[in-house]
Protein backbone atom coordinates (compact mmCIF):
# COMPACT_ATOMS: atom_id res chain seq x y z
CA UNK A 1 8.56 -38.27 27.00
CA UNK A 2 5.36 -40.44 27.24
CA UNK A 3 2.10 -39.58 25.66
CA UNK A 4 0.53 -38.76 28.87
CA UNK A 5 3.11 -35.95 29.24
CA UNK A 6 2.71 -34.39 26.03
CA UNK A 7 -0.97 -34.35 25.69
CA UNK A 8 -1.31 -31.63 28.46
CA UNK A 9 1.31 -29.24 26.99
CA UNK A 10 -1.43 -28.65 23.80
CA UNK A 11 -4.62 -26.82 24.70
CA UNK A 12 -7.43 -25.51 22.77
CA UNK A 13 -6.04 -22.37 22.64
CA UNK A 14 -2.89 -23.04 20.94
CA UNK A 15 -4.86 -25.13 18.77
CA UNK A 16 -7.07 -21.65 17.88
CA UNK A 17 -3.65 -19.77 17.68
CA UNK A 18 -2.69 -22.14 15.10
CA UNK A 19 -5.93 -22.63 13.22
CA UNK A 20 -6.20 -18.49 12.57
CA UNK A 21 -2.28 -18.53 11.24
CA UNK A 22 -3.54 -20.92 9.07
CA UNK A 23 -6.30 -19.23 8.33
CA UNK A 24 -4.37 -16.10 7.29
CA UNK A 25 -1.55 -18.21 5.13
CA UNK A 26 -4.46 -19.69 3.66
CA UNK A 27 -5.83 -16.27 2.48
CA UNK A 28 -2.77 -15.62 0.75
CA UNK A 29 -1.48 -19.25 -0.68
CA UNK A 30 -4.85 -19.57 -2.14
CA UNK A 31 -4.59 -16.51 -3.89
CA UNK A 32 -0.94 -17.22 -5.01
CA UNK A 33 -2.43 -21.12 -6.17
CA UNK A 34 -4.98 -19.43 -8.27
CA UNK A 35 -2.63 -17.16 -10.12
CA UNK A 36 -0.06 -19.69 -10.87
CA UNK A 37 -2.44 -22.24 -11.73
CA UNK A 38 -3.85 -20.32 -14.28
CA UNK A 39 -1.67 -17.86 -15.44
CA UNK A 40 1.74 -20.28 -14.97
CA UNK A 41 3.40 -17.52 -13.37
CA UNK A 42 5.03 -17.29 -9.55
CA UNK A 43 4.12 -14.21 -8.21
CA UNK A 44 7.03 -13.43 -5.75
CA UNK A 45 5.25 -9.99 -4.90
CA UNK A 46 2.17 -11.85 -3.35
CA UNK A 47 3.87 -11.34 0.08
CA UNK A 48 4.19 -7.32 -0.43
CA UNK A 49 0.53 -7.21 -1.15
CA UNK A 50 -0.08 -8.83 1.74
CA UNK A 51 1.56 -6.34 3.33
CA UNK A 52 0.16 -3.67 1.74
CA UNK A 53 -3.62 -4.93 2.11
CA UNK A 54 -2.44 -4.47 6.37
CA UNK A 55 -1.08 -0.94 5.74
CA UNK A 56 -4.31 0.23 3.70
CA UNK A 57 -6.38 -1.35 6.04
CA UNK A 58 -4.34 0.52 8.96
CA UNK A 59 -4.47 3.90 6.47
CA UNK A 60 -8.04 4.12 6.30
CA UNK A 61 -8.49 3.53 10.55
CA UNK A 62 -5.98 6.52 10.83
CA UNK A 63 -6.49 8.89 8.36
CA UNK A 64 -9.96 8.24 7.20
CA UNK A 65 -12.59 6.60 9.62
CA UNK A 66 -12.11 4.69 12.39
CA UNK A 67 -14.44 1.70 10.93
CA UNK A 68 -12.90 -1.87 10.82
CA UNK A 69 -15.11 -3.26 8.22
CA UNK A 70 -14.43 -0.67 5.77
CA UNK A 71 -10.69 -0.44 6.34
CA UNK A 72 -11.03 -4.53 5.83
CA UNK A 73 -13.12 -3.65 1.89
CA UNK A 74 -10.81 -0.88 1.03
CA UNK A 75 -7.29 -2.89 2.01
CA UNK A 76 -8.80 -5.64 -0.31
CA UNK A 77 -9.57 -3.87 -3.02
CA UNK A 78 -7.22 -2.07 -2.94
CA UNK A 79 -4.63 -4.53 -3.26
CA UNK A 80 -6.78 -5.93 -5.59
CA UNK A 81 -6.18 -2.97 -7.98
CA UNK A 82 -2.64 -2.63 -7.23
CA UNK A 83 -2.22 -6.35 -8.65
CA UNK A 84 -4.49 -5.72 -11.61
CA UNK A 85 -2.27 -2.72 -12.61
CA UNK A 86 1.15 -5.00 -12.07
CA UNK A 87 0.01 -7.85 -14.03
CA UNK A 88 -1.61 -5.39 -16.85
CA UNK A 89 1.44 -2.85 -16.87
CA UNK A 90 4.70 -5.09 -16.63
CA UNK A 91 3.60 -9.26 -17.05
CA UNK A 92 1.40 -9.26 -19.92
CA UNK A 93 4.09 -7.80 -22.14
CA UNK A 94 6.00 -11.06 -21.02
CA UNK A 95 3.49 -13.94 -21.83
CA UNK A 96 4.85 -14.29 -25.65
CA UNK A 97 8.59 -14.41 -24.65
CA UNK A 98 10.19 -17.75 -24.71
CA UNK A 99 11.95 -17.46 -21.67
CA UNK A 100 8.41 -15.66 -20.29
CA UNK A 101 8.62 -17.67 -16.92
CA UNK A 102 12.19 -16.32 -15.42
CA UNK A 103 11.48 -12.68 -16.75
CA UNK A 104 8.01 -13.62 -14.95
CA UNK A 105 10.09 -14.43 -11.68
CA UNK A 106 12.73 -11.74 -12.35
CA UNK A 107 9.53 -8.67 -12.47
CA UNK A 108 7.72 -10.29 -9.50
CA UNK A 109 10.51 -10.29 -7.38
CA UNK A 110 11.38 -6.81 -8.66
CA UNK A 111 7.90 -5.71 -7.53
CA UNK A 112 8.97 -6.92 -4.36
CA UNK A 113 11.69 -4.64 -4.01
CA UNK A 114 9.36 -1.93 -5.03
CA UNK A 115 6.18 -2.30 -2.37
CA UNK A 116 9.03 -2.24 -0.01
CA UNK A 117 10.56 1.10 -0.50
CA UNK A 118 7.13 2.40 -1.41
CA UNK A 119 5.83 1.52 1.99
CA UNK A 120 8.87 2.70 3.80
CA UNK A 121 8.73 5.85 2.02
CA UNK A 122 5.19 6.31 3.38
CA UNK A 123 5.25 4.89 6.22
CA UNK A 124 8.52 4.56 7.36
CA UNK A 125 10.06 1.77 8.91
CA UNK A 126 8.28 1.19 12.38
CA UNK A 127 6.08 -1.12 13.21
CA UNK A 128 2.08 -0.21 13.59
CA UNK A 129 -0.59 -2.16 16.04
CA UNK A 130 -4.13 -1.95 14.76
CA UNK A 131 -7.08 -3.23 17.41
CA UNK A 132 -9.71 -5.71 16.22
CA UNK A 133 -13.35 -4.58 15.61
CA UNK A 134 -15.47 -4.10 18.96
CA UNK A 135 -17.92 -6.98 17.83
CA UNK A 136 -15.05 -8.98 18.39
CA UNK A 137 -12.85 -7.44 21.18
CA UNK A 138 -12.85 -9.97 23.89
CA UNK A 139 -11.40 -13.24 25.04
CA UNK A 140 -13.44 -16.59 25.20
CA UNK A 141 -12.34 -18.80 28.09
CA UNK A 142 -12.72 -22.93 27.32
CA UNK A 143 -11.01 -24.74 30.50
CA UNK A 144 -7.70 -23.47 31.04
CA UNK A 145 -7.43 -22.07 27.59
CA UNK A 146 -7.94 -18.08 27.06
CA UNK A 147 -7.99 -16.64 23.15
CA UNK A 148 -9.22 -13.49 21.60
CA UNK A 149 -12.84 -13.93 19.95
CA UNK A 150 -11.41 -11.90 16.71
CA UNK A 151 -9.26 -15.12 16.44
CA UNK A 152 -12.25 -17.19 15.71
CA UNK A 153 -13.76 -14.92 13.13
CA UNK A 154 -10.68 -14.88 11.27
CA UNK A 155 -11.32 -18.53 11.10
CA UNK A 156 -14.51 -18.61 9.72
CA UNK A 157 -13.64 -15.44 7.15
CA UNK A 158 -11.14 -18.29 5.87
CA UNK A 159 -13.71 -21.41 5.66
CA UNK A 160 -16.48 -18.68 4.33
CA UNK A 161 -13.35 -17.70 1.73
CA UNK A 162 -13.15 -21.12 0.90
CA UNK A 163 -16.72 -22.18 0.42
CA UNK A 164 -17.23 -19.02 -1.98
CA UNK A 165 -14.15 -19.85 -4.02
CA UNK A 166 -15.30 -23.27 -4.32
CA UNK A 167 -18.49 -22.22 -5.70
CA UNK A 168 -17.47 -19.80 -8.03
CA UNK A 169 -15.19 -21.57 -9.48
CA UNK A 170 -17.00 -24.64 -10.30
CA UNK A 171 -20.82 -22.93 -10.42
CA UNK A 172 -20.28 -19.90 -12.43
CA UNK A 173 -20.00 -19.14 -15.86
CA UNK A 174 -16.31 -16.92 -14.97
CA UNK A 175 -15.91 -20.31 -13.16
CA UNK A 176 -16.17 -22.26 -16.18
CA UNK A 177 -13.82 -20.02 -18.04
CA UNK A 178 -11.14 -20.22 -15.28
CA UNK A 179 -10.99 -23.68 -15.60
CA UNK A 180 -11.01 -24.12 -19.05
CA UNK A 181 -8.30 -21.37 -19.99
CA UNK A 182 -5.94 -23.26 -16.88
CA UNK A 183 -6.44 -26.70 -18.90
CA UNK A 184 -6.10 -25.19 -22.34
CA UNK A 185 -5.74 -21.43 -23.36
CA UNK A 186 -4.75 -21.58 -26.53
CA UNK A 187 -8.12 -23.75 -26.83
CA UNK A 188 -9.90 -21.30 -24.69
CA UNK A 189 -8.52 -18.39 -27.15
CA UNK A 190 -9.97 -20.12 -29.91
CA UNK A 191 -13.26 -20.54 -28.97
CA UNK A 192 -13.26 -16.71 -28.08
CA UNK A 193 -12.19 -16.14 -24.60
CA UNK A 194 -10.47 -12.81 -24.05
CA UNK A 195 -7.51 -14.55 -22.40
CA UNK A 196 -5.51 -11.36 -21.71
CA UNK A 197 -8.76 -9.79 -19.53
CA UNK A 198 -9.27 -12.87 -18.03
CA UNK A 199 -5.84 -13.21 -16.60
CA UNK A 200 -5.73 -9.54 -15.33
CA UNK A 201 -9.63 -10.46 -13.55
CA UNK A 202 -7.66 -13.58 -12.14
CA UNK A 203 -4.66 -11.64 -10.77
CA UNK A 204 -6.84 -9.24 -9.29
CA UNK A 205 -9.13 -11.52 -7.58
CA UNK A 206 -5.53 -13.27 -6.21
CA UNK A 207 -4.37 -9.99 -5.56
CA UNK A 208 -7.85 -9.63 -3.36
CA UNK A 209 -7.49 -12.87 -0.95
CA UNK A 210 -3.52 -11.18 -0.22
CA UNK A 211 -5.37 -7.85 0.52
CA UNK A 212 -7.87 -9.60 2.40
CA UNK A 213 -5.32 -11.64 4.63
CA UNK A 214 -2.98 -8.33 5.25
CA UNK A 215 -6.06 -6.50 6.01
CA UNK A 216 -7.45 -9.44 8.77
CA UNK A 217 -4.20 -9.80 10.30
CA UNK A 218 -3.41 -6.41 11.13
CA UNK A 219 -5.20 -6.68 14.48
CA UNK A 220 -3.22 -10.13 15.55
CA UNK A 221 0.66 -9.17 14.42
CA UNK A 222 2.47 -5.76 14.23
CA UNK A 223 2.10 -4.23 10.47
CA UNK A 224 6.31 -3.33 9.05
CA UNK A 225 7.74 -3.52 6.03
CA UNK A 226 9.53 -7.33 7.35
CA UNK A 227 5.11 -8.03 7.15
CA UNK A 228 5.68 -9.87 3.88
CA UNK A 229 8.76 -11.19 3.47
CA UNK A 230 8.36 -14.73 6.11
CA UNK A 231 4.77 -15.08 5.02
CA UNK A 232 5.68 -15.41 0.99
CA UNK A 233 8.01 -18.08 2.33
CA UNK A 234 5.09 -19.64 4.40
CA UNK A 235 2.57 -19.39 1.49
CA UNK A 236 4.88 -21.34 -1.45
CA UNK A 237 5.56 -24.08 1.52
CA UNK A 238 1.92 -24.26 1.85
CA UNK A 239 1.36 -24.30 -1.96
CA UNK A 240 3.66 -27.16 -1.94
CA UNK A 241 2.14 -29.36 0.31
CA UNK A 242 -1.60 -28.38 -0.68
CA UNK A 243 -0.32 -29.01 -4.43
CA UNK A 244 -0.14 -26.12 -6.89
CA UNK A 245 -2.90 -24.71 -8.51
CA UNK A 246 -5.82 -26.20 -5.89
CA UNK A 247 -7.63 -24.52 -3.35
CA UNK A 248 -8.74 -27.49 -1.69
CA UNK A 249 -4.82 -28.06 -1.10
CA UNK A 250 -4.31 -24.60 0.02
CA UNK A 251 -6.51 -24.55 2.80
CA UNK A 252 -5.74 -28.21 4.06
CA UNK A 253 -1.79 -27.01 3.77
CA UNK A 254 -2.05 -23.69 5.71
CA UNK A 255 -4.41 -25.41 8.70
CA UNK A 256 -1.24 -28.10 9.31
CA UNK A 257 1.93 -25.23 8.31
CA UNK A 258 -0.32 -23.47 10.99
CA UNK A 259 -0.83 -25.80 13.77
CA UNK A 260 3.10 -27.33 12.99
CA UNK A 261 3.80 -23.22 13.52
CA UNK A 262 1.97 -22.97 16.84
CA UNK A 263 2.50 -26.35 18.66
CA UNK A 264 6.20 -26.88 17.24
CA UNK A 265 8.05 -25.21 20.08
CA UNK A 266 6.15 -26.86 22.35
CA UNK A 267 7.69 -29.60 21.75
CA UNK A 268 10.93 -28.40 19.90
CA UNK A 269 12.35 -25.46 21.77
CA UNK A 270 15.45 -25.17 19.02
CA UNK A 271 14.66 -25.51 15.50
CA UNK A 272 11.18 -25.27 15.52
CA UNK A 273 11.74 -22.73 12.29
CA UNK A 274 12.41 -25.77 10.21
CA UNK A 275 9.18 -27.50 11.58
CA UNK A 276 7.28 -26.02 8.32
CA UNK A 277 10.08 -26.88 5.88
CA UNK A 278 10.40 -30.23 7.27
CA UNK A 279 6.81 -30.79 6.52
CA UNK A 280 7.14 -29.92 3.39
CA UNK A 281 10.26 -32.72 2.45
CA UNK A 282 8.06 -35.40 3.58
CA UNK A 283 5.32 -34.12 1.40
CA UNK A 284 7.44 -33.82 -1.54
CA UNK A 285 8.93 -37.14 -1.16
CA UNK A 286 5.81 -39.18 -0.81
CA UNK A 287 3.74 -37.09 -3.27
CA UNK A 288 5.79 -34.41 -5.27
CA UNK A 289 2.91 -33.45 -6.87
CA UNK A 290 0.93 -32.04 -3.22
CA UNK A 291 -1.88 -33.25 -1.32
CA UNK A 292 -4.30 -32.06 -4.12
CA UNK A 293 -3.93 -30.61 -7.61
CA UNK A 294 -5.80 -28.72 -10.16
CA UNK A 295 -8.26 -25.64 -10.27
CA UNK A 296 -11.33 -26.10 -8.47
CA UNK A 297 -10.50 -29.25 -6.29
């Protein structure tokens, strides 16, 4: 197949489609980056709070008020909370242990199995459609291409995301202390950081950016109890390739797992699952270290 032919199979649109996947991977790989790069541990339950930041968003449009913006503040927050209390409650206790990293994996992915059942219990096991705000509830034609406008702000939520991690991470006194404890925390202990509070601040704020990208993708995917489970696999492929630990390297990662997601069958009709993990190999083989590295870059 020549060039010629295959230029005309990719429009704008499915480059939009595959920008806002990206945008909402991003949401939750950076958060996922920032916890292991400074706390050292692999949250496996990222994914359920993902989920969970979509079913309190869809919660508060149900049962509370039907307002989009504040179903968006409380699904953040709180997941936000939810994370705080996990990391407080059941991983501190494990930061002394010298095996502290697979008891880390072996709660996470406990917690896992826990926001599951939870939110089946609740809300069963169907699937639940949420619709975008009104600001937002329309389609913007370019040529031959036709997307929804809500697709476009959850793009720029994710570059606004970005640009205010960046600068609070590398302009702000919490900033500084990030950093610092993710180089060195037994230096950072020493020179009077409260390490343990500062961990459970970090793990919430991570646990805020899943919230946030649950919450924001309710309107563009049905919101189950499955919600969690492909996108966890999605965010450590992006954390990967972006390098763990940067946020610079999340956000490049999830824009190309995101376009590779939505122009892949395009071209490969079978197999197009293993377009993402493929990406990935040749990352790892050329850099195993990721595109980027390190807190703050």
């Amino acid at each position: 197949m020549s060039l010629t032919t295959l230029v005309p199979l990719v429009g704008i649109g499915d480059i939009v489609v595959g920008l806002s996947l990206g945008s909402r991977l991003f949401l939750i790989a950076v958060g996922l980056s920032l916890i292991f790069g400074v706390l050292g541990v692999l949250n496996f339950a990222h994914g359920g709070l993902y989920m969970l930041g979509a079913y309190f968003a869809l919660a508060v449009t149900t049962s509370l008020v039907d307002n989009f913006w504040l179903a968006v503040v409380v699904g953040a927050l709180g997941v936000g909370v939810v994370g705080a209390l996990i990391e407080f409650a059941a991983i501190r206790p494990l930061y002394g242990r010298i095996e502290s990293e697979l008891d880390q994996l072996i709660v996470t992915f406990g917690f896992v199995l826990v926001i599951h059942e939870a939110v089946r219990f609740v809300w069963g096991s169907q699937s639940y459609s949420m619709d975008p705000p009104g600001l937002f509830d329309f389609s913007v034609s370019i040529g031959a291409s036709t997307f929804g406008a809500y697709r476009l702000f959850v793009i720029g939520m994710a570059v606004a995301v970005m640009a205010g991690l960046w600068l609070f991470i590398t302009r702000t006194y919490f900033g500084s202390l990030v950093r610092g404890t993710s180089s060195d925390r037994e230096m950072a202990s020493m020179l009077g950081v409260d390490v343990p509070r500062l961990y459970t601040a970090v793990f919430f704020l991570g646990s805020v950016l899943a919230g946030l990208g649950g919450a924001l993708s309710a309107p563009l995917q049905a919101t189950s109890p499955a919600l969690g489970d492909q996108v966890i696999i999605d965010a450590f492929i992006v954390v990967v390739i972006g390098g763990l630990g940067s946020m610079t390297g999340a956000f490049v990662g999830a824009m190309i797992i995101g376009i590779l997601q939505s122009l892949g069958p395009q071209f490969i009709s079978a197999g197009s699952i293993a377009i993402p993990f493929l990406a990935m190999v040749i990352v790892l083989l050329f850099r195993p270290e990721g595109l980027f590295g390190g807190i703050g870059e």
